[in-house]
Protein backbone atom coordinates (compact mmCIF):
# COMPACT_ATOMS: atom_id res chain seq x y z
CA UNK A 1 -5.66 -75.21 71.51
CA UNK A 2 -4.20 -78.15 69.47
CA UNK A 3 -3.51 -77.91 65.77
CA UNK A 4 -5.23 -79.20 63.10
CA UNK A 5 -4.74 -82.90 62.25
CA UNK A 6 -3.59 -81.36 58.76
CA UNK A 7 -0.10 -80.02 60.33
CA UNK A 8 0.66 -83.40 62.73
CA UNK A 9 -0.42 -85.00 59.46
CA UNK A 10 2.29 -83.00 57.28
CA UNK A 11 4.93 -83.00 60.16
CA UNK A 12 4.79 -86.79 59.75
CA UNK A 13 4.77 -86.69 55.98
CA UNK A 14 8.05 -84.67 56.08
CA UNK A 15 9.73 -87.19 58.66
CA UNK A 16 8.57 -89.95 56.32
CA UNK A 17 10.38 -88.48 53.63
CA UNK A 18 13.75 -88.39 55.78
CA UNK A 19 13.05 -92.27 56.03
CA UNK A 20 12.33 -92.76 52.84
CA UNK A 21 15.89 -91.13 51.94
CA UNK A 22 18.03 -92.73 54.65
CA UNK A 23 16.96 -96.20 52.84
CA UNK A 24 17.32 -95.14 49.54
CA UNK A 25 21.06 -94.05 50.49
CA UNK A 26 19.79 -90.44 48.10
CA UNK A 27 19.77 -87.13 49.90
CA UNK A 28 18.16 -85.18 46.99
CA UNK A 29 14.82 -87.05 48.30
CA UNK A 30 15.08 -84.93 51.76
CA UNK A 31 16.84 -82.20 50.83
CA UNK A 32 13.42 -79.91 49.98
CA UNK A 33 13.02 -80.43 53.04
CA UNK A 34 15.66 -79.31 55.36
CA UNK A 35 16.37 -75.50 56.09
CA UNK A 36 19.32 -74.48 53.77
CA UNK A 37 20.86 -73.99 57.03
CA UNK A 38 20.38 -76.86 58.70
CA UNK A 39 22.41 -78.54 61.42
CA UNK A 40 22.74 -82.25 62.47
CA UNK A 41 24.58 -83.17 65.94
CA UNK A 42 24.75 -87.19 67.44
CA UNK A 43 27.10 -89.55 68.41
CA UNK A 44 28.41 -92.84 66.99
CA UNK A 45 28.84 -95.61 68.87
CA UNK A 46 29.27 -93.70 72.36
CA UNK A 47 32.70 -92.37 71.12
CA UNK A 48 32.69 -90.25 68.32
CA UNK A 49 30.23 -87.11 68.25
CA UNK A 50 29.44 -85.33 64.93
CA UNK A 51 28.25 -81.95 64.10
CA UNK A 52 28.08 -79.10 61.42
CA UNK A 53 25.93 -78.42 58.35
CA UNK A 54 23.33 -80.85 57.41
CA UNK A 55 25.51 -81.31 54.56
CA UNK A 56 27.62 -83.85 56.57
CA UNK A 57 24.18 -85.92 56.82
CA UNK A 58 23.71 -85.65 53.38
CA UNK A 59 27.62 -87.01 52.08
CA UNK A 60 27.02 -90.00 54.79
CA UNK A 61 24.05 -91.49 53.36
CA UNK A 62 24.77 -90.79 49.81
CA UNK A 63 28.24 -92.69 50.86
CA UNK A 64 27.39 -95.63 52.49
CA UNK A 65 23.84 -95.93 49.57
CA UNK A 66 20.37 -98.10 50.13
CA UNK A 67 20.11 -100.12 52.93
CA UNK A 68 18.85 -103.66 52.77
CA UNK A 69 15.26 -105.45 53.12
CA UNK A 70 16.07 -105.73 56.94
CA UNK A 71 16.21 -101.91 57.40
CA UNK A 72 13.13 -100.74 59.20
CA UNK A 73 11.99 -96.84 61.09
CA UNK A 74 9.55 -95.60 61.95
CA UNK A 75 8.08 -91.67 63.08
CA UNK A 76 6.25 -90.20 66.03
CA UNK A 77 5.24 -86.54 66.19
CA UNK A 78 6.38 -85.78 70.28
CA UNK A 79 5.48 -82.54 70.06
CA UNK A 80 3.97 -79.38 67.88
CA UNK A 81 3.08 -76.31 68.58
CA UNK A 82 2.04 -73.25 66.01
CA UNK A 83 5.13 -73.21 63.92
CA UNK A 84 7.62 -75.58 66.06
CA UNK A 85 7.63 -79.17 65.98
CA UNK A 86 9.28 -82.31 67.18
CA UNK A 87 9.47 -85.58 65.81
CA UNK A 88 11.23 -88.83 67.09
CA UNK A 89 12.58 -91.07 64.07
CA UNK A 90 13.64 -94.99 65.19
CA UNK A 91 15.80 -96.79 63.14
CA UNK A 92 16.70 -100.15 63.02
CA UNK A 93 19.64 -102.18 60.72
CA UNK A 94 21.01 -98.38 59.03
CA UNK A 95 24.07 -100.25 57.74
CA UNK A 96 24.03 -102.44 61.16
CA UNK A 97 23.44 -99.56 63.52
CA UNK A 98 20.36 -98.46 65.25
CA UNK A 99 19.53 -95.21 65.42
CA UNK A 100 17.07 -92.66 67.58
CA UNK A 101 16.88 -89.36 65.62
CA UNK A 102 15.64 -86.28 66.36
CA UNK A 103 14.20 -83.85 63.57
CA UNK A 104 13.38 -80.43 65.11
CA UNK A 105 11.22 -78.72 62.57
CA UNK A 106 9.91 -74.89 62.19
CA UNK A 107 7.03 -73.74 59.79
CA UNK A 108 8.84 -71.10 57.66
CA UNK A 109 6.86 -69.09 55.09
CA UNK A 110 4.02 -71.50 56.02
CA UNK A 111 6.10 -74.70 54.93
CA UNK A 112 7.42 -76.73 57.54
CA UNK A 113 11.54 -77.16 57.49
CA UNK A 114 13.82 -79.44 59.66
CA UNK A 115 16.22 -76.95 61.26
CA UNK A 116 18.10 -80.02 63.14
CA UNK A 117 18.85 -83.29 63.16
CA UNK A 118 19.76 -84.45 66.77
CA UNK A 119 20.84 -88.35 66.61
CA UNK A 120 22.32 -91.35 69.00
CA UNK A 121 23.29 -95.18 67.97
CA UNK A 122 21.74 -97.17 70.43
CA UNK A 123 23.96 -99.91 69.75
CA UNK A 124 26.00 -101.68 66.82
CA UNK A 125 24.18 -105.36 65.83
């Protein structure tokens, strides 16, 4: 049986929140919402691969701050079931990069969490 609207509704509303972050260059708008043990893995321009604590995510877009006007994402829910979920993040003009992210999300204590951040550049404008 499908869930309710409510959680693909909320599932959204927490990937919206990572966008709404990533453009404002300010983690402590996405933090709340990421697993204290979060992890983030991707690669940069087909070369260099990151991974660790989600605290690596965090430092980068505090770093490199608000992107401009020209920055533009958007969210679709792939995939949820009871207390897992899957959610496909496009970004376009990040600081001149384009990104497809991956936010892997799990209902904990009846709150849904992103557990990972999976990313890739899909090329450099």
């Amino acid at each position: 049986m499908r869930e309710q609207m409510s959680e693909f509704n909320a599932v959204e509303n927490l990937a919206r929140k990572f966008i709404e972050a990533v453009k404002a260059g300010n983690s402590e708008i996405v933090k709340p919402y990421f697993y204290e043990k979060a992890t983030f893995f991707g690669q940069l321009n087909e070369k260099v691969y990151q991974s660790g604590s989600i605290q690596g995510f965090y430092e980068t877009i505090d770093k490199m701050g608000p992107c401009g006007d020209d920055y533009v994402a958007r969210a679709d829910v792939i995939s949820l079931e009871k207390t897992i979920a899957m959610v496909r993040v496009l970004e376009d003009n990040w600081h001149g990069y384009k990104f497809t992210d991956f936010l892997i999300m799990n209902k904990i204590n009846g709150e849904w969490k992103i557990v990972s951040k999976v990313y890739d550049t899909l090329s450099q404008n």
